[in-house]
PDB file of N, CA and C in Angstrom:
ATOM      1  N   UNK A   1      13.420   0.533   2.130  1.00  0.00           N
ATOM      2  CA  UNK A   1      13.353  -0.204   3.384  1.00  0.00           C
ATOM      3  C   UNK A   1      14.701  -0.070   4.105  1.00  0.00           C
ATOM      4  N   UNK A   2      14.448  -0.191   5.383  1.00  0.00           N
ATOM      5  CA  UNK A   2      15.547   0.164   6.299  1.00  0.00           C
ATOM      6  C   UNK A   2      16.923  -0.896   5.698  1.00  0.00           C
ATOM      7  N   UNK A   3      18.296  -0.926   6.122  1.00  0.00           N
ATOM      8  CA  UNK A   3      19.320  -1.779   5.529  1.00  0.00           C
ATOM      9  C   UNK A   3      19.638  -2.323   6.923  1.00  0.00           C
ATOM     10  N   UNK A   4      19.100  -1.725   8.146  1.00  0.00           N
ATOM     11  CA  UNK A   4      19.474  -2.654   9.193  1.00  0.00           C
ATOM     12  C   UNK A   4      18.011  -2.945  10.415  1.00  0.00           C
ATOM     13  N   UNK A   5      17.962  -4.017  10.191  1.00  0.00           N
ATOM     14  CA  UNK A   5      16.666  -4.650  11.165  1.00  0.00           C
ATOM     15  C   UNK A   5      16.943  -5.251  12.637  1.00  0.00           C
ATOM     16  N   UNK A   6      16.412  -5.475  13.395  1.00  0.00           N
ATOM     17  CA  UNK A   6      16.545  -5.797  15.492  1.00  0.00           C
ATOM     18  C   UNK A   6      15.835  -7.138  15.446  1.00  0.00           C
ATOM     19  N   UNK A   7      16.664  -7.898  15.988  1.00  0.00           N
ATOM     20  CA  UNK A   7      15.550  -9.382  16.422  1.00  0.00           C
ATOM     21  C   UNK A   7      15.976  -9.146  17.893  1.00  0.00           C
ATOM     22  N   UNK A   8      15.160  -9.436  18.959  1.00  0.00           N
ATOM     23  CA  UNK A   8      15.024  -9.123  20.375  1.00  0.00           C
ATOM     24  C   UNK A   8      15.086 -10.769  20.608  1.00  0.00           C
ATOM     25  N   UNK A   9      15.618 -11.428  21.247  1.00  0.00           N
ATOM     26  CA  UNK A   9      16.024 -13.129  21.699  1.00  0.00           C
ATOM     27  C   UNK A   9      16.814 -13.434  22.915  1.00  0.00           C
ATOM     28  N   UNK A  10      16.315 -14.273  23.357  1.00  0.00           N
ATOM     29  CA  UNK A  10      16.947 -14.732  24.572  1.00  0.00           C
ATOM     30  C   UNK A  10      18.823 -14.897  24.683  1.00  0.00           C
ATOM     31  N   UNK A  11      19.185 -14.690  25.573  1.00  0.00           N
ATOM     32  CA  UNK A  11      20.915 -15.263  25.861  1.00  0.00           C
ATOM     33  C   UNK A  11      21.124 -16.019  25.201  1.00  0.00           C
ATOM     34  N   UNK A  12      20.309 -16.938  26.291  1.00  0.00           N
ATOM     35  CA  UNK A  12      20.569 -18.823  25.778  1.00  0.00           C
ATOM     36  C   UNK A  12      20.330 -18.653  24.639  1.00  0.00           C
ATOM     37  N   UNK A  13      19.336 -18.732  23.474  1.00  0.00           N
ATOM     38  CA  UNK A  13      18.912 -18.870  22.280  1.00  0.00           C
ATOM     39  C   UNK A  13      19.862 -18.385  21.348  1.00  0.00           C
ATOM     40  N   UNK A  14      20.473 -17.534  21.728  1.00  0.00           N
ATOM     41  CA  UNK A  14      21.505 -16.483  20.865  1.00  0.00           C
ATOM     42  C   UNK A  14      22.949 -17.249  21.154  1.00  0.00           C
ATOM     43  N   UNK A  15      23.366 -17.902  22.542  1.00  0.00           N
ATOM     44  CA  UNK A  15      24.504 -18.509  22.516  1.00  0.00           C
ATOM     45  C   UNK A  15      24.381 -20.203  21.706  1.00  0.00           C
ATOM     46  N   UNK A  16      23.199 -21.039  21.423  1.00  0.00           N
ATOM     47  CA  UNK A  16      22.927 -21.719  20.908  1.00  0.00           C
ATOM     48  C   UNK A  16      23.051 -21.247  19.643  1.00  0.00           C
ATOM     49  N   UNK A  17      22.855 -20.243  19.155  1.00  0.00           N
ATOM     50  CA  UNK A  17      22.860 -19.701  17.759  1.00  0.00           C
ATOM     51  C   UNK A  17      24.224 -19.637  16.780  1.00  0.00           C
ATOM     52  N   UNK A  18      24.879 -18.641  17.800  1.00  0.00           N
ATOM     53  CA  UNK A  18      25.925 -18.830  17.579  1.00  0.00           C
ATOM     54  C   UNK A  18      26.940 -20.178  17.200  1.00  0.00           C
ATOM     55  N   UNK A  19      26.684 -21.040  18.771  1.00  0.00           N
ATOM     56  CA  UNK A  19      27.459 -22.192  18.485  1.00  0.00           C
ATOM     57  C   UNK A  19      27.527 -22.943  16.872  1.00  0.00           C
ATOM     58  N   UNK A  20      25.558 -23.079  16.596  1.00  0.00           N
ATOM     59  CA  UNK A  20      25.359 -23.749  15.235  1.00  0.00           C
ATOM     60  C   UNK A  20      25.730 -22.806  13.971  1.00  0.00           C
ATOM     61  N   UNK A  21      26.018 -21.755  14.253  1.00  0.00           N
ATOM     62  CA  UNK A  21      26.111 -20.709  13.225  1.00  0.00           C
ATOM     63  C   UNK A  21      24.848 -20.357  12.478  1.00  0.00           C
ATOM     64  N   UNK A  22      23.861 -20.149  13.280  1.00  0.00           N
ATOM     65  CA  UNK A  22      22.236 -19.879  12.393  1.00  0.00           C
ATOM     66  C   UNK A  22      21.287 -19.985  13.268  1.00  0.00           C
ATOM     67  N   UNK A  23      20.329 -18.881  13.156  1.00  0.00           N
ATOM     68  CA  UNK A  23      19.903 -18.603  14.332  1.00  0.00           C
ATOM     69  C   UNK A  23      18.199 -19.463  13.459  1.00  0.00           C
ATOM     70  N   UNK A  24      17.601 -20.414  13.875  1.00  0.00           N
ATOM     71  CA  UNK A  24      16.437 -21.117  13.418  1.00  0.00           C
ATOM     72  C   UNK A  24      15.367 -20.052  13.996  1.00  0.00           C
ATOM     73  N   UNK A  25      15.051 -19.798  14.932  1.00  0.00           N
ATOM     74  CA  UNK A  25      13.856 -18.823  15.335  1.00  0.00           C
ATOM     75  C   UNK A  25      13.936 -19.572  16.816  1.00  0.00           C
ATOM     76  N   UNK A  26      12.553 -18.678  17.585  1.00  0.00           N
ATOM     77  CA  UNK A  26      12.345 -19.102  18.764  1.00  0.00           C
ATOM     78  C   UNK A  26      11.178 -19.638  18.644  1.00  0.00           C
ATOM     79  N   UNK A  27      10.796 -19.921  19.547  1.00  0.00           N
ATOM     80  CA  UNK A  27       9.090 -21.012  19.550  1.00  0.00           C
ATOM     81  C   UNK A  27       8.697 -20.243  18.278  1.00  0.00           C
ATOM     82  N   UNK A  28       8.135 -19.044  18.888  1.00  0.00           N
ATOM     83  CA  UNK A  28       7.053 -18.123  18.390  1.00  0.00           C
ATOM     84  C   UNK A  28       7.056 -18.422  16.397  1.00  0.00           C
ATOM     85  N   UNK A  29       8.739 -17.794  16.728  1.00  0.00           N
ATOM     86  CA  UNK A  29       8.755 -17.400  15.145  1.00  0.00           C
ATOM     87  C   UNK A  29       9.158 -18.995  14.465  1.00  0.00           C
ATOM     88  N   UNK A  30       9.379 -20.028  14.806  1.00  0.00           N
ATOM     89  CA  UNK A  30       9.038 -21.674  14.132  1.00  0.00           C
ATOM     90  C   UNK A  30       7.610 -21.789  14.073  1.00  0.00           C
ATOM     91  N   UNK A  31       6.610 -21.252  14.948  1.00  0.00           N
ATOM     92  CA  UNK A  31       5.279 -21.217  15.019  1.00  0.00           C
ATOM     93  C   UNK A  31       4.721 -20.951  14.234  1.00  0.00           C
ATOM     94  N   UNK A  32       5.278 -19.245  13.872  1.00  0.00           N
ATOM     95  CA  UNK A  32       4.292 -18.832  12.552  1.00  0.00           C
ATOM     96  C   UNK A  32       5.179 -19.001  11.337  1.00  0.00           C
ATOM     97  N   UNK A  33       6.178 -19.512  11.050  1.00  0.00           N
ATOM     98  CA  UNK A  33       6.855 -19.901  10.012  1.00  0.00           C
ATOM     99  C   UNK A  33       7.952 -19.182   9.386  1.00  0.00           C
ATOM    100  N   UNK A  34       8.452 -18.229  10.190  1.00  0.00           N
ATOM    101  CA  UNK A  34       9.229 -17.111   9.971  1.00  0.00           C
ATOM    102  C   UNK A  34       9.782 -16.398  10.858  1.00  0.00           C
ATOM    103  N   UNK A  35      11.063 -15.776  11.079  1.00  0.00           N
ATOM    104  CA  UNK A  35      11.659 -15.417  11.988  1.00  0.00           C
ATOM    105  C   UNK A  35      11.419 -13.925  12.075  1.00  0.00           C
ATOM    106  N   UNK A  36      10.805 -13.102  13.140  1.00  0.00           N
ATOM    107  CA  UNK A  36      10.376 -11.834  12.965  1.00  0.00           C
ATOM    108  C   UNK A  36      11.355 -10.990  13.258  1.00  0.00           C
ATOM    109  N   UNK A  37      11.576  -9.702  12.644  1.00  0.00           N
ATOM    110  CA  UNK A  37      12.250  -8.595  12.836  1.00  0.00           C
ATOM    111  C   UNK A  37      11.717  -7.118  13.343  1.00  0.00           C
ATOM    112  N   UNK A  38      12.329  -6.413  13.563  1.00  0.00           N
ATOM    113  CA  UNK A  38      11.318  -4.920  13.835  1.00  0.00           C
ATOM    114  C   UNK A  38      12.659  -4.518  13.493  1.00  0.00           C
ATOM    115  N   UNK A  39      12.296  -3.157  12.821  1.00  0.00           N
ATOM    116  CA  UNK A  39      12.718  -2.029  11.985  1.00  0.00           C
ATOM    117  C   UNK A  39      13.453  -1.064  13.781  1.00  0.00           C
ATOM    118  N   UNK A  40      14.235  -0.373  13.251  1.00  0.00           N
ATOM    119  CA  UNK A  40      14.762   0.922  15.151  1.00  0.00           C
ATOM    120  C   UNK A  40      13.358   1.761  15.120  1.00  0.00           C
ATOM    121  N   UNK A  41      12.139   1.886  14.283  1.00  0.00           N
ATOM    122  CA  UNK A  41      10.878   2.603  14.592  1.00  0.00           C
ATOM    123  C   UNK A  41      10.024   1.522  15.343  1.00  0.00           C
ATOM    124  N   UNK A  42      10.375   0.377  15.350  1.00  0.00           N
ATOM    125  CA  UNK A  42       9.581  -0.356  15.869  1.00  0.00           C
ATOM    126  C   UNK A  42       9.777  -1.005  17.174  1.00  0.00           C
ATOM    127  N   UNK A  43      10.829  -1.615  17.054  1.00  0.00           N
ATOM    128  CA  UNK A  43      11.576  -2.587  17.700  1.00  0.00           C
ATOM    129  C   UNK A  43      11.468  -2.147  19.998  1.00  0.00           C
ATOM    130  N   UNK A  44      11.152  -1.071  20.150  1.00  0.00           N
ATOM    131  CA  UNK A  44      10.627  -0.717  21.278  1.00  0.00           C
ATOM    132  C   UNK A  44       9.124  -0.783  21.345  1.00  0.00           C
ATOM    133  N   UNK A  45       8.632  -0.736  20.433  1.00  0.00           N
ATOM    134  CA  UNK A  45       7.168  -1.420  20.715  1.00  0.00           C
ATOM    135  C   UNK A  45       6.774  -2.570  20.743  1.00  0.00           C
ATOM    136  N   UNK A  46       7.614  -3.313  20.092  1.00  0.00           N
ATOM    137  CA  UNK A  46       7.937  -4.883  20.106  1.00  0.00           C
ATOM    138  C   UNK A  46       8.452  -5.736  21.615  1.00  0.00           C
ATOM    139  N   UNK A  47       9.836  -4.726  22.003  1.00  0.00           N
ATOM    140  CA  UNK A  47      10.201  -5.377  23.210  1.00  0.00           C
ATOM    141  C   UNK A  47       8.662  -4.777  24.289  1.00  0.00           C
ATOM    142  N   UNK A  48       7.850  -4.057  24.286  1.00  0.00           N
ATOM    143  CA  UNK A  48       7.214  -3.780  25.005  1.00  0.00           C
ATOM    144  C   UNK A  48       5.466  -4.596  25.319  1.00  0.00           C
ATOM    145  N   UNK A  49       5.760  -4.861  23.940  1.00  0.00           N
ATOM    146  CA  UNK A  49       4.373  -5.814  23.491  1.00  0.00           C
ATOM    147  C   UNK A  49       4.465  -7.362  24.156  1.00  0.00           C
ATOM    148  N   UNK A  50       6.304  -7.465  23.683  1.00  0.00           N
ATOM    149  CA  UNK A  50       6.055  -8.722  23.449  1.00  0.00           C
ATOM    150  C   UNK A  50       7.124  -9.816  24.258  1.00  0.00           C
ATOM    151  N   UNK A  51       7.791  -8.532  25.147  1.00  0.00           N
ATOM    152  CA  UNK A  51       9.256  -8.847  25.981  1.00  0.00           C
ATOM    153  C   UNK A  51       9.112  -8.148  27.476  1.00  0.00           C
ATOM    154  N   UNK A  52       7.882  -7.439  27.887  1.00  0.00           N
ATOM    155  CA  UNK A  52       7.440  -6.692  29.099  1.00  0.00           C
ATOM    156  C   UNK A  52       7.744  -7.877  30.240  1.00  0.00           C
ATOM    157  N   UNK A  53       8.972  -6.694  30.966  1.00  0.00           N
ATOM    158  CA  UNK A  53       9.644  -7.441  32.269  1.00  0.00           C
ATOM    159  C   UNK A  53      10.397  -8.434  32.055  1.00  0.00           C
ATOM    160  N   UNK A  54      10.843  -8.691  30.443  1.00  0.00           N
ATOM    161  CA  UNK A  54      11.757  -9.900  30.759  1.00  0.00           C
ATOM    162  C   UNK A  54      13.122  -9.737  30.619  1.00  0.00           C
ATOM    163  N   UNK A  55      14.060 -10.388  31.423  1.00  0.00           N
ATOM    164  CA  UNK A  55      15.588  -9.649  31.361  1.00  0.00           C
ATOM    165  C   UNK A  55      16.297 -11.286  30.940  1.00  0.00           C
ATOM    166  N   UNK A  56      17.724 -11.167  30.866  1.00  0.00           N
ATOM    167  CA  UNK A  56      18.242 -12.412  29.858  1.00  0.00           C
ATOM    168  C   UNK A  56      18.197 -12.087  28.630  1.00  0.00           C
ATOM    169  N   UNK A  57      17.585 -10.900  27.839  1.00  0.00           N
ATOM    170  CA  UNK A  57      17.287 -10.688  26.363  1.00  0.00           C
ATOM    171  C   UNK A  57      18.966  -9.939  25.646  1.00  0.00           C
ATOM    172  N   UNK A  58      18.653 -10.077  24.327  1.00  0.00           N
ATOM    173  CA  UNK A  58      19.740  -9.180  23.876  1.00  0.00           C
ATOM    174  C   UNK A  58      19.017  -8.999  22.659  1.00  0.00           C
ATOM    175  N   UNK A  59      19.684  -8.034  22.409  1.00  0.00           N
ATOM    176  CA  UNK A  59      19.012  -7.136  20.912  1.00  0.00           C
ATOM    177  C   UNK A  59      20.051  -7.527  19.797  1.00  0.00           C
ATOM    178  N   UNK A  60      19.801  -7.544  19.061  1.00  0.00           N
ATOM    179  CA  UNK A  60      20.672  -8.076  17.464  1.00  0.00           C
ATOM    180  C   UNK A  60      20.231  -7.690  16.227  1.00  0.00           C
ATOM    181  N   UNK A  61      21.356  -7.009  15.920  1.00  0.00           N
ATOM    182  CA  UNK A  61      21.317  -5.903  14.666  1.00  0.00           C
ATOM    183  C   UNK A  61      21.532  -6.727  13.532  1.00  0.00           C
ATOM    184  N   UNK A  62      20.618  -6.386  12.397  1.00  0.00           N
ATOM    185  CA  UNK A  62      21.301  -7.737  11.316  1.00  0.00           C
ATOM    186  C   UNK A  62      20.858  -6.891   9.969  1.00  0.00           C
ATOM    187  N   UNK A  63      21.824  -7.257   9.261  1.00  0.00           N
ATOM    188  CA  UNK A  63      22.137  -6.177   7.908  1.00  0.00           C
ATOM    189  C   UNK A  63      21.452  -7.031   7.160  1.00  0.00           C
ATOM    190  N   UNK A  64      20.381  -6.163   6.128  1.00  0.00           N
ATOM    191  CA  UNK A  64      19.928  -6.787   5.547  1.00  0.00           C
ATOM    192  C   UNK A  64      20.113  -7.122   4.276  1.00  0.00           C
ATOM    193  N   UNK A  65      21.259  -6.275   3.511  1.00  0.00           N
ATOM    194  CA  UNK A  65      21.499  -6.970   2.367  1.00  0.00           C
ATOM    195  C   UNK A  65      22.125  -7.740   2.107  1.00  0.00           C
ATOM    196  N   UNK A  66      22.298  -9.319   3.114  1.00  0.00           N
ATOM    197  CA  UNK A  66      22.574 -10.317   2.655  1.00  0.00           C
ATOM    198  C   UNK A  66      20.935 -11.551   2.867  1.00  0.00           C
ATOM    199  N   UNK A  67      19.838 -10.778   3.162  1.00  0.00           N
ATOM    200  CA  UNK A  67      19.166 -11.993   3.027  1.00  0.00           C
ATOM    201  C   UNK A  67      17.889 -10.978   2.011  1.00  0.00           C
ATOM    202  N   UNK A  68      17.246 -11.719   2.067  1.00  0.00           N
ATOM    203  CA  UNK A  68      16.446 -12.422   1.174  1.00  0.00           C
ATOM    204  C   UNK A  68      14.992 -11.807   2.375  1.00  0.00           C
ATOM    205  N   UNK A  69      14.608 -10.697   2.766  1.00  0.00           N
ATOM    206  CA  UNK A  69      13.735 -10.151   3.790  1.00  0.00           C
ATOM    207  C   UNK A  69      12.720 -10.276   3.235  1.00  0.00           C
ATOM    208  N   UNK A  70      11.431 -10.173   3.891  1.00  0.00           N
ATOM    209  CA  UNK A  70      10.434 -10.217   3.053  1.00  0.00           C
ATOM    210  C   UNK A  70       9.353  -9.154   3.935  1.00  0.00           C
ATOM    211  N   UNK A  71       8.847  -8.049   3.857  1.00  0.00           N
ATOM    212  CA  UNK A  71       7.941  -6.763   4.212  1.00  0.00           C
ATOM    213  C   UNK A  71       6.689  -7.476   4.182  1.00  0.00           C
ATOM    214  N   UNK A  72       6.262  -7.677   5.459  1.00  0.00           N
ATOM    215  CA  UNK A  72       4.833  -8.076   5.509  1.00  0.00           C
ATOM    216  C   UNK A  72       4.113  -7.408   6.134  1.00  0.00           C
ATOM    217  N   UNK A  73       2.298  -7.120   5.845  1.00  0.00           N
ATOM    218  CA  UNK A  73       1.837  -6.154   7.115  1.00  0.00           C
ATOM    219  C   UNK A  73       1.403  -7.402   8.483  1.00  0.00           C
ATOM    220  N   UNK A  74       1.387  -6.890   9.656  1.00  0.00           N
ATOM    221  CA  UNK A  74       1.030  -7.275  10.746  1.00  0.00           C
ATOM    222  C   UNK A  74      -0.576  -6.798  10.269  1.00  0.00           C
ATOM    223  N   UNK A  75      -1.030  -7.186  11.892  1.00  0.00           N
ATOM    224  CA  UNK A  75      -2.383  -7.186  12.096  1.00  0.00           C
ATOM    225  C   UNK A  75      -2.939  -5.420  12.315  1.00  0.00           C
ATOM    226  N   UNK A  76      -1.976  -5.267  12.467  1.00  0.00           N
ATOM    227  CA  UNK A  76      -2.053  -3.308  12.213  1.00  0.00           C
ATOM    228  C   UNK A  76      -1.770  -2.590  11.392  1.00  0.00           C
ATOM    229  N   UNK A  77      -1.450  -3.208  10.259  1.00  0.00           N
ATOM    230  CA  UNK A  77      -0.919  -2.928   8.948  1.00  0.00           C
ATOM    231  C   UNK A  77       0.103  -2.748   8.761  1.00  0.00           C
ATOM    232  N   UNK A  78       0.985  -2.012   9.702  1.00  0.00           N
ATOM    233  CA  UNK A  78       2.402  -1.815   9.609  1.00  0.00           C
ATOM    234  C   UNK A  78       3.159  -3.212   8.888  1.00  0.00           C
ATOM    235  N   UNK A  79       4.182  -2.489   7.945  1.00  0.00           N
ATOM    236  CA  UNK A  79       5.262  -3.605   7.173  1.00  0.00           C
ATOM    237  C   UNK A  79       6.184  -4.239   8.353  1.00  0.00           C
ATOM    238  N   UNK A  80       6.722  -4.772   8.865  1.00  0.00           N
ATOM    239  CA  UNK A  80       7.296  -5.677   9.209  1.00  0.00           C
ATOM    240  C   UNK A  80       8.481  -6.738   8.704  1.00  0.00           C
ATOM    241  N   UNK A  81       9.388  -6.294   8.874  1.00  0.00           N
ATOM    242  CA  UNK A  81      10.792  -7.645   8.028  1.00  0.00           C
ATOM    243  C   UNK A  81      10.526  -8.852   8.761  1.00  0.00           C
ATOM    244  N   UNK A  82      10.285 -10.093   7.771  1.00  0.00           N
ATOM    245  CA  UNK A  82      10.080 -11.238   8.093  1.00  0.00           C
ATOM    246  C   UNK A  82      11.100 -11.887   7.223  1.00  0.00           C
ATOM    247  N   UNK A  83      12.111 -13.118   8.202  1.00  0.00           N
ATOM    248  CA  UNK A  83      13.171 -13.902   7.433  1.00  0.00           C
ATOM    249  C   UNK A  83      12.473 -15.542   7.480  1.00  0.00           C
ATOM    250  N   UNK A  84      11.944 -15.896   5.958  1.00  0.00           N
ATOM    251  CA  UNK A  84      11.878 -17.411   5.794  1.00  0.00           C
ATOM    252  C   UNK A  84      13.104 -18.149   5.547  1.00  0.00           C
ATOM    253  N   UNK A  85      13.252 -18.545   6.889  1.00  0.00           N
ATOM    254  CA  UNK A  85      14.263 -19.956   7.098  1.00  0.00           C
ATOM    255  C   UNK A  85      15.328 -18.886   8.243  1.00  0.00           C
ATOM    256  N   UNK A  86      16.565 -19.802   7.912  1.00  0.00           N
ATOM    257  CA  UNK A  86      17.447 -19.440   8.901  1.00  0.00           C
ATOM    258  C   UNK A  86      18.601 -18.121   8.880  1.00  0.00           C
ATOM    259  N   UNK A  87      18.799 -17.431  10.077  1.00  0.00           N
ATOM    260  CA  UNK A  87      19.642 -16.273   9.940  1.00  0.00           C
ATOM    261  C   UNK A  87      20.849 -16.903  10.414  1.00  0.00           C
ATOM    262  N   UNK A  88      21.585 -16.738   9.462  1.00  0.00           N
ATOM    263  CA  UNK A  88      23.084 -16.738   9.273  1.00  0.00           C
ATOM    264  C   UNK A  88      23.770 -16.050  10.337  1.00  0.00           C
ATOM    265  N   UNK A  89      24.459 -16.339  11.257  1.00  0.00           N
ATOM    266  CA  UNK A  89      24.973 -15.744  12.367  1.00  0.00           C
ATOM    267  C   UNK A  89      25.777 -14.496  11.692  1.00  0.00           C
ATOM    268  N   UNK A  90      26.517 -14.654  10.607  1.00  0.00           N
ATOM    269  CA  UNK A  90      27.306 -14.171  10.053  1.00  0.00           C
ATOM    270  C   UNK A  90      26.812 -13.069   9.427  1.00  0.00           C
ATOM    271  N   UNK A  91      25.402 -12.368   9.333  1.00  0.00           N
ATOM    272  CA  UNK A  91      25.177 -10.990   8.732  1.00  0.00           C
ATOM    273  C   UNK A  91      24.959 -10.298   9.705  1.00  0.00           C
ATOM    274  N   UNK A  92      25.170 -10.872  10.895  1.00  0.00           N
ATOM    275  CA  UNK A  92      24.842  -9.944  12.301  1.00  0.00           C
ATOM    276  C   UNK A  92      26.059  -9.038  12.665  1.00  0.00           C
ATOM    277  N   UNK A  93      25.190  -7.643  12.666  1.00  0.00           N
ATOM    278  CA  UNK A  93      26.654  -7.064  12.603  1.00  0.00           C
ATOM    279  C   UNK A  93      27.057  -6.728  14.505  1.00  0.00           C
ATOM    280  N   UNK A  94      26.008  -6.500  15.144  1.00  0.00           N
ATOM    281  CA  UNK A  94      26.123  -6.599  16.629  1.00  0.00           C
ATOM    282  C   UNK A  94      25.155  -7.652  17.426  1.00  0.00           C
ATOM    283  N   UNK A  95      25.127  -7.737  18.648  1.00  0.00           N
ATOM    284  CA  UNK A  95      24.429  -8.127  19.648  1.00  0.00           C
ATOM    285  C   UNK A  95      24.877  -7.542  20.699  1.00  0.00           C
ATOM    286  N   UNK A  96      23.409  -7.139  21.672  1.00  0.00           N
ATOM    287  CA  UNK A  96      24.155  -6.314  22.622  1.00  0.00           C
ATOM    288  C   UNK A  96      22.860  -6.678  23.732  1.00  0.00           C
ATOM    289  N   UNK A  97      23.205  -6.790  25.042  1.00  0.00           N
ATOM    290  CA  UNK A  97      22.306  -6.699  26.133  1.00  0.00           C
ATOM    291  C   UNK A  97      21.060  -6.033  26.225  1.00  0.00           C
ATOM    292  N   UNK A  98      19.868  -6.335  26.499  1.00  0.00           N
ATOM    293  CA  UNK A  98      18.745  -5.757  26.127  1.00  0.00           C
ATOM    294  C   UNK A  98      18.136  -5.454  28.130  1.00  0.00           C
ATOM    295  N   UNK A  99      18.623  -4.375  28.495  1.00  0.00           N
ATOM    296  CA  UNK A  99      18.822  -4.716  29.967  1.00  0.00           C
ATOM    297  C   UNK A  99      17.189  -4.055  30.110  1.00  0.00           C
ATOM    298  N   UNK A 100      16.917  -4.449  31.705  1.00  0.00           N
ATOM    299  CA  UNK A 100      15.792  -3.622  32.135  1.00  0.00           C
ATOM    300  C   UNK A 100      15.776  -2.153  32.911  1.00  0.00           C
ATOM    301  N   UNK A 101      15.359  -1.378  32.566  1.00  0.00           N
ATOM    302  CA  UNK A 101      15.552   0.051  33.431  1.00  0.00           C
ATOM    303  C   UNK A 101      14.223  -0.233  34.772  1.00  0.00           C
ATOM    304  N   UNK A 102      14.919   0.636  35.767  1.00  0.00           N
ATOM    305  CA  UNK A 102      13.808   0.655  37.207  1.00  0.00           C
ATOM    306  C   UNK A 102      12.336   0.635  36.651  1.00  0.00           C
ATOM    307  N   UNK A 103      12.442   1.204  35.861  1.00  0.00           N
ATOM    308  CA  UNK A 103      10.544   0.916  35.285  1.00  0.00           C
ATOM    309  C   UNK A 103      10.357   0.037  34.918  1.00  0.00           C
ATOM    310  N   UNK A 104      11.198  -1.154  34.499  1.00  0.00           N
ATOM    311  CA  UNK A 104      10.375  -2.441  34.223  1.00  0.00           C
ATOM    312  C   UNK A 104      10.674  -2.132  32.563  1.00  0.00           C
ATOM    313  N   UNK A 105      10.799  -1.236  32.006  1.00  0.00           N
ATOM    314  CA  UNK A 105      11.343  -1.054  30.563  1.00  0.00           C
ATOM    315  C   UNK A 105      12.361  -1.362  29.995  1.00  0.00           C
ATOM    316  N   UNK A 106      12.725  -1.654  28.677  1.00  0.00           N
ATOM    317  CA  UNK A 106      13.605  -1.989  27.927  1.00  0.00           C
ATOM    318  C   UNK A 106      14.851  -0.507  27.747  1.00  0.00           C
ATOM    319  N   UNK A 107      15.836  -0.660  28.003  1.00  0.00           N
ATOM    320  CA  UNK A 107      16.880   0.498  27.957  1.00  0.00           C
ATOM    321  C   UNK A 107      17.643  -0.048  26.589  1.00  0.00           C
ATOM    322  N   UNK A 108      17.464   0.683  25.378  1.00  0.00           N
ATOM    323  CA  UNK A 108      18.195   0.581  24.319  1.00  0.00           C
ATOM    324  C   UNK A 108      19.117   1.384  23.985  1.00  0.00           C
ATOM    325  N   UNK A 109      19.766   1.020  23.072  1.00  0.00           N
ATOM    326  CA  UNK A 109      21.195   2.184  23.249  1.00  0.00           C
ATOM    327  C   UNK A 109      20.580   3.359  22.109  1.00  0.00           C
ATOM    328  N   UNK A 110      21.351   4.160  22.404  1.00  0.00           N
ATOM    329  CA  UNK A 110      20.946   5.381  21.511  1.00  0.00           C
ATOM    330  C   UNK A 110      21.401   5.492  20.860  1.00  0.00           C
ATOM    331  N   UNK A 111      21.581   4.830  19.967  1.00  0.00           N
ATOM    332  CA  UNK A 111      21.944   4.763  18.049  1.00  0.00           C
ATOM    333  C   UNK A 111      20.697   3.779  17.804  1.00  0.00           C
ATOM    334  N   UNK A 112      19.851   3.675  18.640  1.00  0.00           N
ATOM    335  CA  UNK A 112      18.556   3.203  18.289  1.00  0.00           C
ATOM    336  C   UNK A 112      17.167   3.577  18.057  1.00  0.00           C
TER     337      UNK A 112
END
């Protein structure tokens, strides 16, 4: 399994995160009980599914051998990194602007 996973999250949510040092989830992922991740094979189908047209986002790289990940399939079978409970601000190794390109698309950097 990959050693570095993408959570896609709001500004605000991420500067709240920071402050507490632990990022709890957003609605969604308190919803279904787990904080979701996408893999760099995924993580553009994700902002596209599930982030289409929204700007304020930032992307956040988070190393995974300090938690405790857990590979689940989605509803398409694909595995998926899922974190039960809270991400530690502190295994994040970046965060970076998740801007919109003229198409209304997500522009990721290319080490992605």
């Amino acid at each position: 399994m990959p050693s570095m996973i993408y959570k896609i999250v709001s500004a605000s949510e991420w500067r709240e995160a920071e402050a507490a040092g632990r990022f709890d989830g957003s609605d969604v992922d308190r919803r279904d009980g787990f904080v979701h991740f996408s893999t760099a094979a995924q993580v553009r189908e994700t902002a596209a599914r599930h982030f289409a047209g929204k700007s304020g986002l930032l992307l956040v790289a988070v190393d995974t051998s300090a938690l405790a990940i857990r590979w689940e399939r989605s509803r398409g079978g694909e595995l998926f990194p899922h974190l039960y409970g809270s991400l530690p601000v502190d295994v994040v190794v970046w965060s970076r602007p998740l801007e919109l390109g003229q198409d209304g698309r997500h522009l990721f950097p290319p080490d992605i």
